[in-house]
N, C-alpha and C. Protein backbone atom coordinates (compact mmCIF):
# COMPACT_ATOMS: atom_id res chain seq x y z
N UNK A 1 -125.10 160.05 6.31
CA UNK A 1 -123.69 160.37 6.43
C UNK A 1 -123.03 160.18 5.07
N UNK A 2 -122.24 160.95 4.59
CA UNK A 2 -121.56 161.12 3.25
C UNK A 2 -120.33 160.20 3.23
N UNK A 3 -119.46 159.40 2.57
CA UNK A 3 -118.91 158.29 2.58
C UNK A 3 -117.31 159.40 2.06
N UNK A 4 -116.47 159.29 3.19
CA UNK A 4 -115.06 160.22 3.02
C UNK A 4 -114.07 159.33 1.70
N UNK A 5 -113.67 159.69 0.71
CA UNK A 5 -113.08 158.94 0.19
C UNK A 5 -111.70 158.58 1.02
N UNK A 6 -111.29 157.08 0.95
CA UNK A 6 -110.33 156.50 1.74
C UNK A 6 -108.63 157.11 1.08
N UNK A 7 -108.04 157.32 2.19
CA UNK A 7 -106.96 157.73 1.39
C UNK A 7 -105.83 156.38 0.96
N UNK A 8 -105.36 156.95 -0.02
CA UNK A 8 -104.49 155.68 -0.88
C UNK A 8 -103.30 155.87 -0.86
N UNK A 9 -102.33 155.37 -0.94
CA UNK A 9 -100.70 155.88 -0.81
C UNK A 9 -100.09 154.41 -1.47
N UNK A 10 -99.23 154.67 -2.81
CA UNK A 10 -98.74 153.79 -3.34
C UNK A 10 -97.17 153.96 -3.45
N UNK A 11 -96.16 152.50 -3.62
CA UNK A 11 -95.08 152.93 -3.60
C UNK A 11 -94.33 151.87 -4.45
N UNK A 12 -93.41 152.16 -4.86
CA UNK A 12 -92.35 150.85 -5.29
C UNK A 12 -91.12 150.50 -4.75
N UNK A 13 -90.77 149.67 -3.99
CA UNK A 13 -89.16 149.35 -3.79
C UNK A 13 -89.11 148.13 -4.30
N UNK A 14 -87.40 148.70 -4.44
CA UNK A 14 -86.51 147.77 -4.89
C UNK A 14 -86.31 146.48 -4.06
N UNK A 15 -87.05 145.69 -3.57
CA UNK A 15 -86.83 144.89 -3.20
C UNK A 15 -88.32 143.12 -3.70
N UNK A 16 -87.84 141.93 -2.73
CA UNK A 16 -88.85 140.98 -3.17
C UNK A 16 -89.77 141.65 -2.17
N UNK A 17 -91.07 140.53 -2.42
CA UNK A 17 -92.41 141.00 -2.05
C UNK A 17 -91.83 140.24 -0.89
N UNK A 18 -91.86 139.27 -0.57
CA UNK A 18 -91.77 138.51 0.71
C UNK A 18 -90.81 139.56 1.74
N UNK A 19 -89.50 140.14 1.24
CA UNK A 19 -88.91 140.73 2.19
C UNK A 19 -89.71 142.42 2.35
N UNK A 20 -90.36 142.75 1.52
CA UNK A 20 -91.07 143.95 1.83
C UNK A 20 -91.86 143.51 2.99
N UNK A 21 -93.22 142.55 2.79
CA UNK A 21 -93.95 142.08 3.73
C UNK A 21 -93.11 142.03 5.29
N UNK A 22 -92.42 141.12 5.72
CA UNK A 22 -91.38 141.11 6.39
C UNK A 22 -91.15 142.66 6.74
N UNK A 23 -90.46 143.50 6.31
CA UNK A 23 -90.05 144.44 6.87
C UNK A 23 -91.25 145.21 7.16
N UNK A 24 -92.16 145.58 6.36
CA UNK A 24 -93.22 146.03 7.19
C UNK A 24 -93.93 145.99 8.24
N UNK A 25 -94.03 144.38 8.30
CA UNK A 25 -94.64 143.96 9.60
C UNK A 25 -93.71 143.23 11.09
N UNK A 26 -92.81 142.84 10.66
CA UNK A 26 -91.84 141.84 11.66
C UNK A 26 -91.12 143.68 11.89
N UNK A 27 -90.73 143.92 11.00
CA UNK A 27 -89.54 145.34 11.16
C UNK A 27 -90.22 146.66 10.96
N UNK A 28 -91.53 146.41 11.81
CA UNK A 28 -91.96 147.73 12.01
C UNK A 28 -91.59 148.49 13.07
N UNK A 29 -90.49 148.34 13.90
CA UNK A 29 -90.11 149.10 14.69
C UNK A 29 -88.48 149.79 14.03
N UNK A 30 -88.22 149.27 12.78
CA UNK A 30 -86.99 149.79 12.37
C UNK A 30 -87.55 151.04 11.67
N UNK A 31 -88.60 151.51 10.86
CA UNK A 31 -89.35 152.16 10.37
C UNK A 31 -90.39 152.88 10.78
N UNK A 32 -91.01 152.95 11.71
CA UNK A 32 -92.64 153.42 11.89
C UNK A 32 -91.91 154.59 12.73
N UNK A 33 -92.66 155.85 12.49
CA UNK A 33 -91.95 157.16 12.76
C UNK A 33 -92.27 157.33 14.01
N UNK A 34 -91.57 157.89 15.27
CA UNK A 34 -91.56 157.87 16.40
C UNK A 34 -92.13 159.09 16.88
N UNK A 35 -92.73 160.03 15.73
CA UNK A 35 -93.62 161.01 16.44
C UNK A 35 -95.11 160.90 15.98
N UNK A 36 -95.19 159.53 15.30
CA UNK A 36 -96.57 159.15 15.17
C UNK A 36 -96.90 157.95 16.86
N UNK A 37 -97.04 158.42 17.47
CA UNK A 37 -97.27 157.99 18.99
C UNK A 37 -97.77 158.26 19.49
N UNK A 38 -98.76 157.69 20.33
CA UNK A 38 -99.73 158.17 21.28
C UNK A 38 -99.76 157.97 23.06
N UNK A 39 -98.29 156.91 22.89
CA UNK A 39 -98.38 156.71 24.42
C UNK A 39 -97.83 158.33 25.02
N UNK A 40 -97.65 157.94 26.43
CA UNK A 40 -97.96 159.26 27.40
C UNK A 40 -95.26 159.35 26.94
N UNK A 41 -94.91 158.04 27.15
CA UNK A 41 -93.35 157.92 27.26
C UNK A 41 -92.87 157.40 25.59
N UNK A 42 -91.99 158.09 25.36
CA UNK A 42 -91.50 158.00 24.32
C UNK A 42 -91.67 156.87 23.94
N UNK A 43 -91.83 156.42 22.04
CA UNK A 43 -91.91 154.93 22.03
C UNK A 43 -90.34 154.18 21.78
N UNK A 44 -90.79 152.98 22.00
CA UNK A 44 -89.25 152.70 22.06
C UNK A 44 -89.13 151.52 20.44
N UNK A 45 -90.76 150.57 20.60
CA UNK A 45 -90.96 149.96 19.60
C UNK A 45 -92.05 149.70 19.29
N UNK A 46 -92.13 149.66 17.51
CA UNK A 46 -93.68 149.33 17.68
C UNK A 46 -94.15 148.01 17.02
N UNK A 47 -95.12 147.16 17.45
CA UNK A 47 -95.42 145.63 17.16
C UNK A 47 -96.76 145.65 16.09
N UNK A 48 -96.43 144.46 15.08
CA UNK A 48 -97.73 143.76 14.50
C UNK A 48 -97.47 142.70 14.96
N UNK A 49 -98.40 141.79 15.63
CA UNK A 49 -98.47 140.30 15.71
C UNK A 49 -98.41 139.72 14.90
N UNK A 50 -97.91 138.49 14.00
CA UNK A 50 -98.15 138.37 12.78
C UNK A 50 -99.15 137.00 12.64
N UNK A 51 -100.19 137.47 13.07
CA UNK A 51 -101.33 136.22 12.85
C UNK A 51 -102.67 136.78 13.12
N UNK A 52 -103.92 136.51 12.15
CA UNK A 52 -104.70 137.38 12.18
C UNK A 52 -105.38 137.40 13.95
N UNK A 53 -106.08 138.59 14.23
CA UNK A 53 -106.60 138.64 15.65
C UNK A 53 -105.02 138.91 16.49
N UNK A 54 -104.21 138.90 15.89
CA UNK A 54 -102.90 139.51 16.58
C UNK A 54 -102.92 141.56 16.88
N UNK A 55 -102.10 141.91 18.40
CA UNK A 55 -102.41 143.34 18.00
C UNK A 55 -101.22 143.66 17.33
N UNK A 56 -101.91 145.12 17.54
CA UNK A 56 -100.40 146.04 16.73
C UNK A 56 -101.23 147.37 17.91
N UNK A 57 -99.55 147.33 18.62
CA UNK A 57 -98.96 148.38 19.29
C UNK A 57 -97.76 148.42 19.95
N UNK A 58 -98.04 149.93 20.88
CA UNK A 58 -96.38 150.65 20.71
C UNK A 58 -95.96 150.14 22.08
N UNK A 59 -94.72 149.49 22.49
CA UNK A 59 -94.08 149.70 23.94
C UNK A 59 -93.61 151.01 23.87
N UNK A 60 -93.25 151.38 25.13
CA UNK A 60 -93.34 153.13 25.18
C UNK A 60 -91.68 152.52 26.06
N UNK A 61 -90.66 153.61 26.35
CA UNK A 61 -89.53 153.86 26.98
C UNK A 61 -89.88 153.40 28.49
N UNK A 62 -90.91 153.56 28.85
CA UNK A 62 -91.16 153.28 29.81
C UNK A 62 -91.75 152.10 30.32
N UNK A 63 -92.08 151.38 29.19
CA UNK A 63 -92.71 150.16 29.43
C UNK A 63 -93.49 149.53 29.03
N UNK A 64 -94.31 150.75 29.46
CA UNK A 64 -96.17 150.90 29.00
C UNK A 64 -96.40 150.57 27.72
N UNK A 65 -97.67 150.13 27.53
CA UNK A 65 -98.10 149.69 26.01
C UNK A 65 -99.35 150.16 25.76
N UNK A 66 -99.23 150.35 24.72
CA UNK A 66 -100.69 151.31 24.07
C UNK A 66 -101.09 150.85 22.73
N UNK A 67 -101.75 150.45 22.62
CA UNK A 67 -103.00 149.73 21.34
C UNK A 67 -103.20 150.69 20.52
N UNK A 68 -102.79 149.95 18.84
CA UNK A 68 -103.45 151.15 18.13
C UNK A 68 -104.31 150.54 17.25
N UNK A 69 -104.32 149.13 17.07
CA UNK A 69 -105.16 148.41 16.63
C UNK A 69 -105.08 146.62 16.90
N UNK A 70 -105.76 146.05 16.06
CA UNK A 70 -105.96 144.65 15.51
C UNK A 70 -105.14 144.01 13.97
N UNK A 71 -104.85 143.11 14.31
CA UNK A 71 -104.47 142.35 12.83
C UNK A 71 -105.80 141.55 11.89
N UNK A 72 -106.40 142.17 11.49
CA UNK A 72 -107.94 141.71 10.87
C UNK A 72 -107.61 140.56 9.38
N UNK A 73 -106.40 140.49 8.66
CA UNK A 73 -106.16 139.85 7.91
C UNK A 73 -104.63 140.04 7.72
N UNK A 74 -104.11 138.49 7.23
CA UNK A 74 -102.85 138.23 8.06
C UNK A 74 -102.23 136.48 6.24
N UNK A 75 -101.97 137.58 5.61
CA UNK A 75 -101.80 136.83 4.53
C UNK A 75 -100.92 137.09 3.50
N UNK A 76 -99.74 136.65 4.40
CA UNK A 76 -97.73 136.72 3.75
C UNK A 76 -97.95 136.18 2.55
N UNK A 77 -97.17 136.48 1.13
CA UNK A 77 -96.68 138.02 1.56
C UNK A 77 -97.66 139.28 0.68
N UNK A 78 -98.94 138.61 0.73
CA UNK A 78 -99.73 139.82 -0.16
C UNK A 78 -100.09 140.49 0.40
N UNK A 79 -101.14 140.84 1.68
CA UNK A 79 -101.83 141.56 2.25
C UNK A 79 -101.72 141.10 3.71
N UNK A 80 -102.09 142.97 3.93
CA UNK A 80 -101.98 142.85 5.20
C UNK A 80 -103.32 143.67 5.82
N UNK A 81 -104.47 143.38 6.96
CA UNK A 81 -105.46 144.18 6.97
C UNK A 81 -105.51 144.18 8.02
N UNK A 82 -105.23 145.54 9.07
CA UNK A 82 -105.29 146.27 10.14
C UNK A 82 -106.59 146.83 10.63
N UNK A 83 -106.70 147.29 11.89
CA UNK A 83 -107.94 148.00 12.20
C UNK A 83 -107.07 148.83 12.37
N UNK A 84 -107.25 150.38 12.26
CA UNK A 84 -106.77 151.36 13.04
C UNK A 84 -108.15 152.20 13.85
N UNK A 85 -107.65 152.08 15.36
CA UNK A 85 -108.67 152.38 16.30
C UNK A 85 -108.44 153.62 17.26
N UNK A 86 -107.58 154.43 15.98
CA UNK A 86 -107.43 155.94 16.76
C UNK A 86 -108.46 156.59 16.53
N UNK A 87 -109.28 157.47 17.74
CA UNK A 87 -109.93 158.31 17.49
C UNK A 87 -109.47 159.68 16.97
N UNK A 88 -110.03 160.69 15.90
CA UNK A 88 -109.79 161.98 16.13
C UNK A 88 -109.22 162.89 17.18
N UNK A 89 -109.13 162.11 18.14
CA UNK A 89 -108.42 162.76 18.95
C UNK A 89 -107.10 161.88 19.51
N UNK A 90 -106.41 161.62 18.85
CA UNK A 90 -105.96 160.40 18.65
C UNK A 90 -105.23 159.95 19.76
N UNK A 91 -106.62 159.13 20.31
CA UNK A 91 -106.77 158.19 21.21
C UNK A 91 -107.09 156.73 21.02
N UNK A 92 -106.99 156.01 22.03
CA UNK A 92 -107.18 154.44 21.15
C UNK A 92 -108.42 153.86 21.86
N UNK A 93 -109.46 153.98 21.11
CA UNK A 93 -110.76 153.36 21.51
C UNK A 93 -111.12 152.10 20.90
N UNK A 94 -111.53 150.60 21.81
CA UNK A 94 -111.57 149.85 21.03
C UNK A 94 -112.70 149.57 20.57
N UNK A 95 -113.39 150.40 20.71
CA UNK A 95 -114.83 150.16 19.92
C UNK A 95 -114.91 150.88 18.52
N UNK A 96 -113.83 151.81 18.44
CA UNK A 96 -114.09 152.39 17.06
C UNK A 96 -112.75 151.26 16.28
N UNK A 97 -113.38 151.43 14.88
CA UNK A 97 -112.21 151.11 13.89
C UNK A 97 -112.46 151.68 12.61
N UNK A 98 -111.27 151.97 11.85
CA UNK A 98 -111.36 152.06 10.63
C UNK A 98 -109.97 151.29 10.34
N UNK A 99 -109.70 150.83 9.07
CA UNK A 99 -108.94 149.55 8.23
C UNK A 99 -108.23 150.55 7.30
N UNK A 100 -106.86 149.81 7.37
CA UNK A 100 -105.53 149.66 7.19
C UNK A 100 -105.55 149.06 6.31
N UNK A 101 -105.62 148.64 4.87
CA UNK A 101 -104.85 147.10 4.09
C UNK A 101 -103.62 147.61 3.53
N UNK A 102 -103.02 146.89 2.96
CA UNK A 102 -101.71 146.78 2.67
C UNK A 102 -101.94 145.87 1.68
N UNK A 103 -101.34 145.72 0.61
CA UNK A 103 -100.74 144.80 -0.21
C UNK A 103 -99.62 144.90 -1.23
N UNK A 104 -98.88 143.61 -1.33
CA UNK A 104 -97.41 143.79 -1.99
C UNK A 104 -97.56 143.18 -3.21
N UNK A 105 -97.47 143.54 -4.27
CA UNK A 105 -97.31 143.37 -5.55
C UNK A 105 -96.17 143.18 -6.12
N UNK A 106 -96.01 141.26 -6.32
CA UNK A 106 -94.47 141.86 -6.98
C UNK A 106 -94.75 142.08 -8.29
N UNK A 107 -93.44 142.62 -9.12
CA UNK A 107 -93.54 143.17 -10.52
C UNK A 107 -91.76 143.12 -10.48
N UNK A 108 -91.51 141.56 -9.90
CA UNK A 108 -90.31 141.40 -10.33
C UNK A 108 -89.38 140.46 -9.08
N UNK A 109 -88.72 139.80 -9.57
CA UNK A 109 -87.83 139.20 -8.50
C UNK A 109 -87.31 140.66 -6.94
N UNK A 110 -87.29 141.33 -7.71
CA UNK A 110 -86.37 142.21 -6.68
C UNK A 110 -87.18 143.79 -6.37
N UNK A 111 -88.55 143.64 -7.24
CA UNK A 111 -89.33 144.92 -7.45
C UNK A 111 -91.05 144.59 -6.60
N UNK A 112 -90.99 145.51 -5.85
CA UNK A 112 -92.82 145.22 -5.25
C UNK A 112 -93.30 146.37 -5.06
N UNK A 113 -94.50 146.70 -6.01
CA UNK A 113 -95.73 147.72 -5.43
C UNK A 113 -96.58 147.24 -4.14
N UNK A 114 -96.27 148.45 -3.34
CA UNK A 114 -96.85 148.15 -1.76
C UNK A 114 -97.83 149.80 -1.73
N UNK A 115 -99.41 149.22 -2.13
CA UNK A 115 -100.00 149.97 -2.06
C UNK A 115 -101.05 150.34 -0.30
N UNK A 116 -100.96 151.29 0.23
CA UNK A 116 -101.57 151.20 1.30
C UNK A 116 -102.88 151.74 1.43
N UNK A 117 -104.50 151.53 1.93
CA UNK A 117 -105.43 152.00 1.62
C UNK A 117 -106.10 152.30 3.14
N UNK A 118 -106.19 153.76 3.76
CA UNK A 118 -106.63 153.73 4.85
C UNK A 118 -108.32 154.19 4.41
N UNK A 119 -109.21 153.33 4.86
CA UNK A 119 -110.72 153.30 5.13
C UNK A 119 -111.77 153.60 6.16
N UNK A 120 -112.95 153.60 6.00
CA UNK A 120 -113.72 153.59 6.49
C UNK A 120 -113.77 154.87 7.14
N UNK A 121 -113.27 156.43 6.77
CA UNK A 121 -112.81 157.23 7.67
C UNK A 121 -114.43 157.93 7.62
N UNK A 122 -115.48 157.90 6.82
CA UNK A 122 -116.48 158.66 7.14
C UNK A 122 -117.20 158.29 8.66
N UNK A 123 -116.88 157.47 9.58
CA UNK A 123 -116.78 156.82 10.85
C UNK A 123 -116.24 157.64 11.68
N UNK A 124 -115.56 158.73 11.50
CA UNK A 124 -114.81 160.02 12.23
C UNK A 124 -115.77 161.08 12.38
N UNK A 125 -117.04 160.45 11.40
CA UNK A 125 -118.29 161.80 11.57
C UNK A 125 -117.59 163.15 11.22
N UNK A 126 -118.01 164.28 11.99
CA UNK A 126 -117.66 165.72 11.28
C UNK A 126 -116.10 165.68 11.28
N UNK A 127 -115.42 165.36 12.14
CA UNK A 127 -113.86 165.43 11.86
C UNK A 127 -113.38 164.46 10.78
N UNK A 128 -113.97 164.01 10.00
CA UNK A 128 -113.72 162.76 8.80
C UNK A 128 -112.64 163.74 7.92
N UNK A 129 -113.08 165.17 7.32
CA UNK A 129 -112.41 165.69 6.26
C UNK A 129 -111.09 166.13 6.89
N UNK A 130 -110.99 166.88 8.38
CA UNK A 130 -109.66 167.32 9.15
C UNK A 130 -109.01 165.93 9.52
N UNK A 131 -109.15 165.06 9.35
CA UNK A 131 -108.28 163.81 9.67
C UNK A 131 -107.83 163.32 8.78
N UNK A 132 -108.88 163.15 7.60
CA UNK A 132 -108.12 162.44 6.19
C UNK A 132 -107.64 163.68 5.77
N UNK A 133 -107.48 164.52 5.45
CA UNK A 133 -106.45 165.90 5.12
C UNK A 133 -104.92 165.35 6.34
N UNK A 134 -104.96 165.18 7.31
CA UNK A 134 -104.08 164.99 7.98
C UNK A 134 -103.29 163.43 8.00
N UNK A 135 -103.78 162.75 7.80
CA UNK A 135 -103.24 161.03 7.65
C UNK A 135 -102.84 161.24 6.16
N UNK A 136 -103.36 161.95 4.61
CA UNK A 136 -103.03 162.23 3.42
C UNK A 136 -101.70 163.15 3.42
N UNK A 137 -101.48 163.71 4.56
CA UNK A 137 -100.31 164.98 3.84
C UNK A 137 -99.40 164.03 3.96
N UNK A 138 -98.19 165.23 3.62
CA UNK A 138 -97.13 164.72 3.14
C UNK A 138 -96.32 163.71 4.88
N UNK A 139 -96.66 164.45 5.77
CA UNK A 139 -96.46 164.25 6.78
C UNK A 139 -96.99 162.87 7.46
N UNK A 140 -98.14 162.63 6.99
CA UNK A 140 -98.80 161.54 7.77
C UNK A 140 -98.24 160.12 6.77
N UNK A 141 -99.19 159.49 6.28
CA UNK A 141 -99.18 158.12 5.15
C UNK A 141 -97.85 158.21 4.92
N UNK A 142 -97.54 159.32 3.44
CA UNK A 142 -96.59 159.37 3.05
C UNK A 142 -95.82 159.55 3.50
N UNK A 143 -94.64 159.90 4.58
CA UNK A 143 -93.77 160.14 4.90
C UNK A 143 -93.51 158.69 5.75
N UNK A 144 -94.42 157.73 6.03
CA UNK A 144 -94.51 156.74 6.87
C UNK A 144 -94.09 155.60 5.70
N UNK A 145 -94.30 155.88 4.76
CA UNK A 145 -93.91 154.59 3.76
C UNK A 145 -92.71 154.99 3.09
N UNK A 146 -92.40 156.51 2.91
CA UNK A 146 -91.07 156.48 2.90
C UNK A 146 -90.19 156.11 3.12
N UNK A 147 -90.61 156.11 4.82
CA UNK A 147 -89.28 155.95 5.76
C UNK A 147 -89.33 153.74 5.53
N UNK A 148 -90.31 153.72 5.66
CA UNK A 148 -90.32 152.28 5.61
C UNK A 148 -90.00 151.80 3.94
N UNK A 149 -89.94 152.46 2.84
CA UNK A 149 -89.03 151.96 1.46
C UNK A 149 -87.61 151.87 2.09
N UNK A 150 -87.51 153.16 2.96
CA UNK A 150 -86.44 152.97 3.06
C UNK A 150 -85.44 151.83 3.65
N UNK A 151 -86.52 151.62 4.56
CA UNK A 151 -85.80 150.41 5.55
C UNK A 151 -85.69 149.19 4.28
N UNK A 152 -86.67 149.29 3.82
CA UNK A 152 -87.41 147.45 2.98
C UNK A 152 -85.68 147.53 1.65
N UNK A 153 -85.10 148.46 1.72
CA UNK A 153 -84.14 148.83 0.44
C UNK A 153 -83.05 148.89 0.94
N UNK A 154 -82.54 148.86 2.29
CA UNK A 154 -81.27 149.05 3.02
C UNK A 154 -80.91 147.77 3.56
């Protein structure tokens, strides 16, 4: 099997590392885009636990809760290391994973590089290249850390 290169997505806000961390993970429901969802009812919020072996998923409008991963490393305010356990068909299987890290770099009282690195995607087998093309566009990663500079800066 050929090894998919992991996609990378880097960013800078204006803010400290500790309150980036924080908003990413405690205030991921002020940020995390609401048509990246997989439950069946609209989501209403979405959770990281903040302790490693903690999950991360969505309550739905309706109630329901749906898994999209694990908290695999859990270490305020540098890194953060997720499983993400969507399948290609993006469903949530907990036997598959591929990893999420996160880390906040400050480069200043009020300045942090928050680079994000999604992995392990040659694990998607033949759909590896139509998925990382799709989590890479502008639409997927990036538009997800956008919206979340945005929050970490407001």
């Amino acid at each position: 099997m050929s090894i998919t290169e992991p996609v990378i997505k880097q960013i800078v806000v204006e803010t400290s590392q500790e309150h980036a961390f924080r908003v990413f993970t405690d205030g991921i429901h002020r940020w995390w885009p609401r048509e990246h969802h997989i439950g069946k009812s609209p989501l209403k919020r979405a959770v990281i636990e903040p302790k490693q072996g903690g999950r991360w998923y969505a309550i739905c409008e309706d109630d329901s809760e749906c898994d999209t991963g694990r908290v695999l490393a859990w270490d305020p305010p540098r890194r953060l290391l997720l499983s993400w356990q969507l399948t290609a068909k993006w469903e949530f299987d907990p036997n598959f994973i591929t990893e999420v890290e996160v880390t906040f770099t400050a480069e200043g009282p009020k300045r942090t590089r928050v680079q994000l690195e999604h992995r392990n995607l040659e694990r998607y087998g033949e759909a590896a290249p139509d998925l990382r093309k799709a989590i890479a566009a502008k639409d997927g990663w990036g538009m997800t850390l956008d919206l979340f500079k945005k929050a970490a800066e407001s």
